[in-house]
Protein backbone atom coordinates (compact mmCIF):
# COMPACT_ATOMS: atom_id res chain seq x y z
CA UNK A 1 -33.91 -3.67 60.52
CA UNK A 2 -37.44 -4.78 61.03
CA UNK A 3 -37.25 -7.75 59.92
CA UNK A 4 -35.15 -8.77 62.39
CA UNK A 5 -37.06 -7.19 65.89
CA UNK A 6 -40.84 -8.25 64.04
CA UNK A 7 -42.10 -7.91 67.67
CA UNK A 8 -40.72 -4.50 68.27
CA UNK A 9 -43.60 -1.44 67.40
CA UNK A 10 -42.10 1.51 65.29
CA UNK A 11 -43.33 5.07 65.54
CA UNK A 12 -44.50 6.68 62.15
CA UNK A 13 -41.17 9.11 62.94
CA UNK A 14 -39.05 6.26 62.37
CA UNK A 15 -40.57 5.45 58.43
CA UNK A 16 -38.17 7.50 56.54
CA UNK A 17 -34.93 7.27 59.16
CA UNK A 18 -32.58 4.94 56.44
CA UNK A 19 -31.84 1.73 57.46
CA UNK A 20 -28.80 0.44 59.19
CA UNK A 21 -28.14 -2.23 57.11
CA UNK A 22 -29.60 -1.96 53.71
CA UNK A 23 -29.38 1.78 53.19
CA UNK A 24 -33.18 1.45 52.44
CA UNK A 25 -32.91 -0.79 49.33
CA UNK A 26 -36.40 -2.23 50.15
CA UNK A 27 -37.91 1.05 49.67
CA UNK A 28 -37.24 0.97 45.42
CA UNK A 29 -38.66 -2.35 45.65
CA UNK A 30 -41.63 -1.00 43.47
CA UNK A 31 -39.40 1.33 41.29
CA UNK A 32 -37.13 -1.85 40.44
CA UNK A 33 -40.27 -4.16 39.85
CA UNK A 34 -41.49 -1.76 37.16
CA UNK A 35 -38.14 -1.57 35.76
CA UNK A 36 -37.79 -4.82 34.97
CA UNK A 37 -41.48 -5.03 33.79
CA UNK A 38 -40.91 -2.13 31.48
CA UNK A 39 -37.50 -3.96 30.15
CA UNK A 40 -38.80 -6.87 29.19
CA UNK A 41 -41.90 -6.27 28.05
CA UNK A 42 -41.86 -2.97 25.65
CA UNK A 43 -37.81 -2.84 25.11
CA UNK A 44 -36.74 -6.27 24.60
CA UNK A 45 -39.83 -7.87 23.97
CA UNK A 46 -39.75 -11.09 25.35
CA UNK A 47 -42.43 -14.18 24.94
CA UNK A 48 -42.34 -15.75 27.99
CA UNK A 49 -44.92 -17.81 30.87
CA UNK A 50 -42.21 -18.32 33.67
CA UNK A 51 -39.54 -16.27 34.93
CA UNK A 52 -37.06 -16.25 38.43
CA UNK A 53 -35.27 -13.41 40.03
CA UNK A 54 -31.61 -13.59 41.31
CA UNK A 55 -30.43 -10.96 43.35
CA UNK A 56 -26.75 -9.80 44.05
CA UNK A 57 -26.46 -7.57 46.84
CA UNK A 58 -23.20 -5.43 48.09
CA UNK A 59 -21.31 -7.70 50.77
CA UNK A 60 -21.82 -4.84 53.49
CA UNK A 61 -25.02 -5.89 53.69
CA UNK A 62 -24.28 -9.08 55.09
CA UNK A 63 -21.66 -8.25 57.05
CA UNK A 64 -23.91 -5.74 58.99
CA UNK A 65 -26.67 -7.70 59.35
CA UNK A 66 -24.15 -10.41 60.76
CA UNK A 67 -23.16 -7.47 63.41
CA UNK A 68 -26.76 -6.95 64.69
CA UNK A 69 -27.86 -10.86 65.12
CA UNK A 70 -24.21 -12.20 66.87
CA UNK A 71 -24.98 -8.62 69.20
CA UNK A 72 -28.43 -9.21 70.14
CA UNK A 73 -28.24 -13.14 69.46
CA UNK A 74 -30.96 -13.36 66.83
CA UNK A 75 -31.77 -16.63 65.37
CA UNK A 76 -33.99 -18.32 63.02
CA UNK A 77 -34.85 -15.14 60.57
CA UNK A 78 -34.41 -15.04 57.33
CA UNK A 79 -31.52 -13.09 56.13
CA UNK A 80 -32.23 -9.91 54.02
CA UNK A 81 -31.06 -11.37 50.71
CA UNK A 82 -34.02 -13.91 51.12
CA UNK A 83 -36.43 -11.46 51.99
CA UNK A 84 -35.61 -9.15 49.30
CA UNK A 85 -36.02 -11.56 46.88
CA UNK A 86 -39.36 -12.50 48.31
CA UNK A 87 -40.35 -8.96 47.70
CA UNK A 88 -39.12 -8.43 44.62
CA UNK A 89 -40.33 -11.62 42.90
CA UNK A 90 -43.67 -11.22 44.34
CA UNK A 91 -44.12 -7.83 43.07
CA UNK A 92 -42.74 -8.56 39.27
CA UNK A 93 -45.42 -11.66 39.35
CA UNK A 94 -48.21 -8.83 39.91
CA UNK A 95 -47.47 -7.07 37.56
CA UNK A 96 -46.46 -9.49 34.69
CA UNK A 97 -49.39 -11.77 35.37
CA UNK A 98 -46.39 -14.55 34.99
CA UNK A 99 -45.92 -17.61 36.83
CA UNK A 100 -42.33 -18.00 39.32
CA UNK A 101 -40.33 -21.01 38.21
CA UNK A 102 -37.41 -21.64 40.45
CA UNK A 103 -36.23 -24.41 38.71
CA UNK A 104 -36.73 -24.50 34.58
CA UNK A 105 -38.08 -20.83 33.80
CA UNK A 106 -38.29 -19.26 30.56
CA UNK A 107 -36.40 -16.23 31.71
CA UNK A 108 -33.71 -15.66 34.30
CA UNK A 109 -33.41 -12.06 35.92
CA UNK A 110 -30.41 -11.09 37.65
CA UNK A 111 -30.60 -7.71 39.91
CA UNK A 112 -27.19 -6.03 40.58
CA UNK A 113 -27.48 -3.97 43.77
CA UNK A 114 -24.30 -1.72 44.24
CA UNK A 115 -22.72 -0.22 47.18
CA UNK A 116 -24.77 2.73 46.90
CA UNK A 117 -28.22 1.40 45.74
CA UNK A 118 -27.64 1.84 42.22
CA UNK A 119 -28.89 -1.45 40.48
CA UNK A 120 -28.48 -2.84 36.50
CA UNK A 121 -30.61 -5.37 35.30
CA UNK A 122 -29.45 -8.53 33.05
CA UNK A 123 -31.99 -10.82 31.31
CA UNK A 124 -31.57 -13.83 29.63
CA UNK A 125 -34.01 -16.87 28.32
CA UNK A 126 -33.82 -20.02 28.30
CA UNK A 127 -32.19 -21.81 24.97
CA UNK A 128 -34.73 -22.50 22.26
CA UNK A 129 -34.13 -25.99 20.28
CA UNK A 130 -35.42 -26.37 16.57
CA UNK A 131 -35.10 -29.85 14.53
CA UNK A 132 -35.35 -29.25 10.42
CA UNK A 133 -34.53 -30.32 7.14
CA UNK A 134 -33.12 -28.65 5.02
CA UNK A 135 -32.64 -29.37 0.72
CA UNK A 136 -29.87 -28.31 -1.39
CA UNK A 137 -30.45 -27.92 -5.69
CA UNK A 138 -27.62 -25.45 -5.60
CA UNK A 139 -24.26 -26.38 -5.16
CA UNK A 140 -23.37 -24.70 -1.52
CA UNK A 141 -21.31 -24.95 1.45
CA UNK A 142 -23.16 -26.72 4.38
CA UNK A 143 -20.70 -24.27 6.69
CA UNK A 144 -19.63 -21.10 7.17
CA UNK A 145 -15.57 -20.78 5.11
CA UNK A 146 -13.52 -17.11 5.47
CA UNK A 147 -11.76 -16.99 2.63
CA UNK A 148 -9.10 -14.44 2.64
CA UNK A 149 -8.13 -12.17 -0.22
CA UNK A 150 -6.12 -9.48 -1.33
CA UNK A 151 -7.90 -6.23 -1.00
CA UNK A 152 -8.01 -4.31 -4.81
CA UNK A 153 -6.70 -0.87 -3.07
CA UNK A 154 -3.47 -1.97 -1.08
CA UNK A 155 -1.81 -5.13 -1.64
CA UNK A 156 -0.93 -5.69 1.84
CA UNK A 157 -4.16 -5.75 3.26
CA UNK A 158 -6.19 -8.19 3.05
CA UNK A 159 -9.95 -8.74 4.22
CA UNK A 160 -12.06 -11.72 4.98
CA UNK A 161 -14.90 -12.62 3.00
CA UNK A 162 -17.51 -14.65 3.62
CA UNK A 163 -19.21 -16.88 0.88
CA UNK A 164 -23.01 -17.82 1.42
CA UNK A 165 -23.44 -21.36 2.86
CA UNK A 166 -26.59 -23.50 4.14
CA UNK A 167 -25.64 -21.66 7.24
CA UNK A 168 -25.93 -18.37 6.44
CA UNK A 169 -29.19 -18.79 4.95
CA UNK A 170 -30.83 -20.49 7.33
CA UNK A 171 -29.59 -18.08 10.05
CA UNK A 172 -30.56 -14.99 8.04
CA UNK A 173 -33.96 -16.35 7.63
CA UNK A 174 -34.67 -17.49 11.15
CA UNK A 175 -33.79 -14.10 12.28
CA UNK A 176 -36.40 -12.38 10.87
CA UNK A 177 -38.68 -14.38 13.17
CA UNK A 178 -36.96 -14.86 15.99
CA UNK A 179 -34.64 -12.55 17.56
CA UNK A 180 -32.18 -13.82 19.26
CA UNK A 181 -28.49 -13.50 20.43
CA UNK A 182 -26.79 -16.00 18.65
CA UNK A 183 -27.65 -19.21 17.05
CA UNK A 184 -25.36 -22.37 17.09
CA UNK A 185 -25.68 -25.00 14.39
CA UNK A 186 -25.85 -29.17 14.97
CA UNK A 187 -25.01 -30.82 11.91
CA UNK A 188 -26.13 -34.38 11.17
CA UNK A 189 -23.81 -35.49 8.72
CA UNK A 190 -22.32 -33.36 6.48
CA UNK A 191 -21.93 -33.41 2.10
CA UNK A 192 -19.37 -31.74 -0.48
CA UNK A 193 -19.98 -28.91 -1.35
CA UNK A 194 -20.88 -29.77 -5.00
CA UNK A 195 -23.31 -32.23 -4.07
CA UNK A 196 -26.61 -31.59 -4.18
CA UNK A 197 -29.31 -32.89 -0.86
CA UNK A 198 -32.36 -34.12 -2.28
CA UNK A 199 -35.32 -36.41 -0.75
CA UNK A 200 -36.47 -35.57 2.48
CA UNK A 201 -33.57 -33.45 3.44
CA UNK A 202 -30.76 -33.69 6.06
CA UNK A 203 -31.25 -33.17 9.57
CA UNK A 204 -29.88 -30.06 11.50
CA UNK A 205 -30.37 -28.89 14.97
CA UNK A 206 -29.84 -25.17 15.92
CA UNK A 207 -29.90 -23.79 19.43
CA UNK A 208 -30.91 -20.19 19.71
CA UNK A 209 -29.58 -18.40 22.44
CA UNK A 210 -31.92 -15.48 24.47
CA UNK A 211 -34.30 -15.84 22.09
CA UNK A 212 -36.74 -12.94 22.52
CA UNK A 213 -39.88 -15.00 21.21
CA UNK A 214 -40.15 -18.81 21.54
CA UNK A 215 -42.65 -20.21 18.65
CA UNK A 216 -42.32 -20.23 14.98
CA UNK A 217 -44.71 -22.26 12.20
CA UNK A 218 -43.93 -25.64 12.38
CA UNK A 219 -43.31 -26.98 8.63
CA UNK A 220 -43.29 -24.08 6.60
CA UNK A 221 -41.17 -24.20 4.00
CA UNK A 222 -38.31 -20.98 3.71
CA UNK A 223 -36.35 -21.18 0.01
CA UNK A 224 -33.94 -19.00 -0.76
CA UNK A 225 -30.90 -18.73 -3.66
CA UNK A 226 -31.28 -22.57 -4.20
CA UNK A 227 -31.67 -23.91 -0.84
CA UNK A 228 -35.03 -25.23 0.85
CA UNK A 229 -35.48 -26.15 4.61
CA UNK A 230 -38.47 -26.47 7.01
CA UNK A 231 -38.63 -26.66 11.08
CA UNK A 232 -40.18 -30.05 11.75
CA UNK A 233 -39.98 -29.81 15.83
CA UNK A 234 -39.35 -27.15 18.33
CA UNK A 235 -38.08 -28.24 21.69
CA UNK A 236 -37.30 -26.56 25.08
CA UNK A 237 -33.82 -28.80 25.49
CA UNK A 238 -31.89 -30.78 23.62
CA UNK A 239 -32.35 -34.39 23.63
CA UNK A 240 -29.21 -36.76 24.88
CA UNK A 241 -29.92 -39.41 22.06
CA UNK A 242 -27.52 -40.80 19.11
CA UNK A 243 -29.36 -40.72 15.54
CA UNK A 244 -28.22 -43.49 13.31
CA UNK A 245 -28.97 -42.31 9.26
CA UNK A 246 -29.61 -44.36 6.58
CA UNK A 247 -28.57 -42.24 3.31
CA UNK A 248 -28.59 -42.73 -0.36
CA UNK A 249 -26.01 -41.61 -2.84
CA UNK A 250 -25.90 -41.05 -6.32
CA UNK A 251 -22.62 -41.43 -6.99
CA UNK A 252 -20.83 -40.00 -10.67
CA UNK A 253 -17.13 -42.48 -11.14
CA UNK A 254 -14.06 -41.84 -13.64
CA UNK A 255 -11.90 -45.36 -14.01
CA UNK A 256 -8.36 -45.48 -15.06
CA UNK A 257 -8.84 -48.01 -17.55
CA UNK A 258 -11.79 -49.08 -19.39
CA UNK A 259 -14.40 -50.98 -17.29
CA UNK A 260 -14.92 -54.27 -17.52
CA UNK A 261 -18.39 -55.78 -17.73
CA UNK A 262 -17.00 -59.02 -15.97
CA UNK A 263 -16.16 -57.34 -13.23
CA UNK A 264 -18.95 -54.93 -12.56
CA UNK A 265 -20.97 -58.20 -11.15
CA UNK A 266 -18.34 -58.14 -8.48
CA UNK A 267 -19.65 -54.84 -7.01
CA UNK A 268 -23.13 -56.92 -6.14
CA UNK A 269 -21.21 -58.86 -3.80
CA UNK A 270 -20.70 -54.98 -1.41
CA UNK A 271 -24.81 -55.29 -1.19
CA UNK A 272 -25.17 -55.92 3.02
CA UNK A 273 -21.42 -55.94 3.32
CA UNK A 274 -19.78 -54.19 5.87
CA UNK A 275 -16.99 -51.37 5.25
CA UNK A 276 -14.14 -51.04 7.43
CA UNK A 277 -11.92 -47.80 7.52
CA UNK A 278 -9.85 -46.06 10.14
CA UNK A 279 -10.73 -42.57 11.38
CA UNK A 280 -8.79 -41.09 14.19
CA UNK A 281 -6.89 -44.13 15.48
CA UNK A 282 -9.95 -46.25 15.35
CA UNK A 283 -11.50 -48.43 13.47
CA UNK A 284 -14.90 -47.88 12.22
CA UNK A 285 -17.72 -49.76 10.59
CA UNK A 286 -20.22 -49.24 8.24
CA UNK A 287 -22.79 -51.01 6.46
CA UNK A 288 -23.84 -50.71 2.39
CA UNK A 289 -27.62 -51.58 2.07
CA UNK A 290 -27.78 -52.01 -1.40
CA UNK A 291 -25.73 -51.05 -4.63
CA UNK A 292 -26.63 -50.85 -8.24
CA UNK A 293 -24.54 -49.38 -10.83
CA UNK A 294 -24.83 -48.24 -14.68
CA UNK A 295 -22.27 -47.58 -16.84
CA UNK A 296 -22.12 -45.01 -19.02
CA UNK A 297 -19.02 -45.67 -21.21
CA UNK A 298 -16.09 -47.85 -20.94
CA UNK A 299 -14.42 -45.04 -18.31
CA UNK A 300 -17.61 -43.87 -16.59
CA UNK A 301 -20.38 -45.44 -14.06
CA UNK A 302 -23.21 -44.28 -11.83
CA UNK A 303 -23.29 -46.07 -8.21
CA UNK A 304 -26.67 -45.86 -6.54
CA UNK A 305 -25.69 -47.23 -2.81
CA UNK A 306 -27.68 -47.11 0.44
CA UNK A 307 -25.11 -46.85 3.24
CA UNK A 308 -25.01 -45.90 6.99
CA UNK A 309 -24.16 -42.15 7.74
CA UNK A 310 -20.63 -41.23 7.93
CA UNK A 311 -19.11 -43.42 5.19
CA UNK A 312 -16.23 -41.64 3.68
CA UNK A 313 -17.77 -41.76 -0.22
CA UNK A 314 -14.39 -40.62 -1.27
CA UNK A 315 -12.13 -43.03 0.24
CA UNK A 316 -15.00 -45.48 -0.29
CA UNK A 317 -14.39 -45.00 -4.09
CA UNK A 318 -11.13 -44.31 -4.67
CA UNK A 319 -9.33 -46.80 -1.74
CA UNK A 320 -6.20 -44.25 -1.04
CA UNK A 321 -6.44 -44.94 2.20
CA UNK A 322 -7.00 -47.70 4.28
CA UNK A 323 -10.92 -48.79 3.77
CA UNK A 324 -11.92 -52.11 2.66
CA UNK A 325 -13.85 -53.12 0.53
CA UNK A 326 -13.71 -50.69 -1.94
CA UNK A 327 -14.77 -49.99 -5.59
CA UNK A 328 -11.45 -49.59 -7.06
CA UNK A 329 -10.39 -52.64 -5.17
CA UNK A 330 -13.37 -54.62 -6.25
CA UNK A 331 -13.04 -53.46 -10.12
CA UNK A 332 -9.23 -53.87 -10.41
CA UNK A 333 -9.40 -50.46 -11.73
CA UNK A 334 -8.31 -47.26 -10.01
CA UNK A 335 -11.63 -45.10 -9.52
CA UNK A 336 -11.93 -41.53 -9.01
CA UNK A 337 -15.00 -40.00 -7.12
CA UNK A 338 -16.25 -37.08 -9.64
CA UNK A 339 -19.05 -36.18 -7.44
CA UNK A 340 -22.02 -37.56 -5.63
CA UNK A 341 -25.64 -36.58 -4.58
CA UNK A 342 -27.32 -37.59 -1.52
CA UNK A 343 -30.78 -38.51 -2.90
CA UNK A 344 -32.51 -39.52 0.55
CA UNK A 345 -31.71 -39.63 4.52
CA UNK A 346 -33.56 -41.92 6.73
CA UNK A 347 -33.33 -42.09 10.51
CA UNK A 348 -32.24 -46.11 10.68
């Protein structure tokens, strides 16, 4: 009620008379403050250098304070879920030592007021980003799979198990050193999942969500069962930009029919060609760098090729679908695509 007659004095017998309108929420102010200090520093931990507070207060609130100004015609003060807020930030900012970010902080608070002055407290940071790498000697799933089958004690139930993948690992590792509530995987490409990652490594971008801490070392190398990755950058958001790869393949061939050394110098002519193949309706294009082959016996070859990300190496091989040129095409031989290795990516 103050707030609204400033000019009005008040006799110390009016201090603890509740307030017509708020029900004397203004009077926890401190008890809420230190709440939310002891919250998110000592039980959730939190890293953090900016913060905002949101408030939600009960809609009697503003329908009171509504009452009073249309009955005494009040104009041009701020309305109590303003001032509150005002209070409430100021006094978290003392005692955090933290600076108030309206617009990009690293934590939002939201304050629940309820009809009856009870209050809950929600807290959430803002997403982390981290860019790595990430090497495969093991043969692995990039992805999580569920793979369901029969449980050994009842034959109609049936359970889900989960096979380790690049993602698993990677998120089990990261979680010991950031907590976090979830964390959702970018992939840049992906591989089969008998083919091994070499070189540099493939790119992958993860977005933490609430993470409780916001650093980690930069370039350290985690292995584990096989599998080898690194965090090369750590951003604050995500950047709205396409990444064009460059990657080489090792690629292992089976032919139909014995390969013919006349024909082999065909597949020089696919060096800076461009592949066509449809995908979804549409017709993409890709480019081969380079090629070089060696042949192993009259029904096997090795194909090194340099190619733009996203070439179907299958399809490329084998032709079943429509894709053009292709190696089974070129060679006059049908070719199947035993497996293949991605020995290097390169941002193009």
């Amino acid at each position: 009620m103050k707030r609204n007659f400033p000019t009005l004095k008040y006799s110390s017998k009016m201090t603890n008379v509740e307030c017509f309108i708020c029900k004397g929420i203004f009077s926890i102010i401190n008890e809420i403050a230190h709440k939310i200090f002891e919250t998110i520093n000592f039980q959730e931990k939190y890293s953090y250098r900016s913060f905002t507070i949101g408030t939600s207060l009960p809609y009697y609130m503003f329908d009171k304070e509504d009452y009073i100004r249309s009955l005494f015609k009040l104009k041009d003060i701020e309305d109590i879920k303003t001032s509150f807020n005002f209070e409430i930030r100021n006094k978290f900012k003392f005692l955090s030592k933290k600076n108030l970010n309206l617009k990009n902080p690293d934590i939002k608070i939201n304050l629940f007021i309820s009809d009856n002055n009870e209050y809950s407290i929600t807290i959430l940071s803002r997403s982390l980003f981290l860019l790595g790498r990430y090497t495969k000697k093991k043969f692995m799933a990039q992805r999580e799979k569920n793979d369901l089958k029969s449980c050994p004690f009842d034959a109609h139930d049936q359970k889900i198990l989960k096979k380790q993948s690049i993602e698993t690992i990677i998120q089990k590792t990261l979680s010991n050193y950031i907590r976090s509530d979830r964390i959702v995987f970018t992939w840049y490409g992906s591989e089969d999942d008998n083919s091994q990652v070499l070189g540099k490594g493939r790119l992958f971008m993860i977005q933490l969500i609430n993470p409780r801490n916001r650093t980690i070392k930069i370039n350290k190398v985690f292995t584990n069962n096989g599998i080898s990755f690194k965090i090369i950058e750590n951003k604050d958001f995500i950047e709205n930009v396409k990444r064009n790869f460059r990657i080489k393949n090792k690629i292992f061939i089976k032919a139909s029919n014995p390969i013919n050394k006349i024909h082999l110098t065909k597949l020089m002519k696919l060096n800076n060609s461009i592949i066509r193949y449809c995908y979804k309706s549409k017709i993409i294009y890709k480019k081969i760098y380079y090629i070089r082959f060696k042949k192993l016996d009259p029904f096997h070859l090795i194909i090194n090729i340099e190619c733009d990300s996203g070439l179907f190496l299958r399809q490329f091989i084998e032709g079943r679908n429509f894709i053009e040129p292709n190696i089974s095409s070129v060679l006059s031989n049908q070719c199947e695509c035993l497996k293949f290795d991605i020995m290097n990516i390169s941002i193009s």
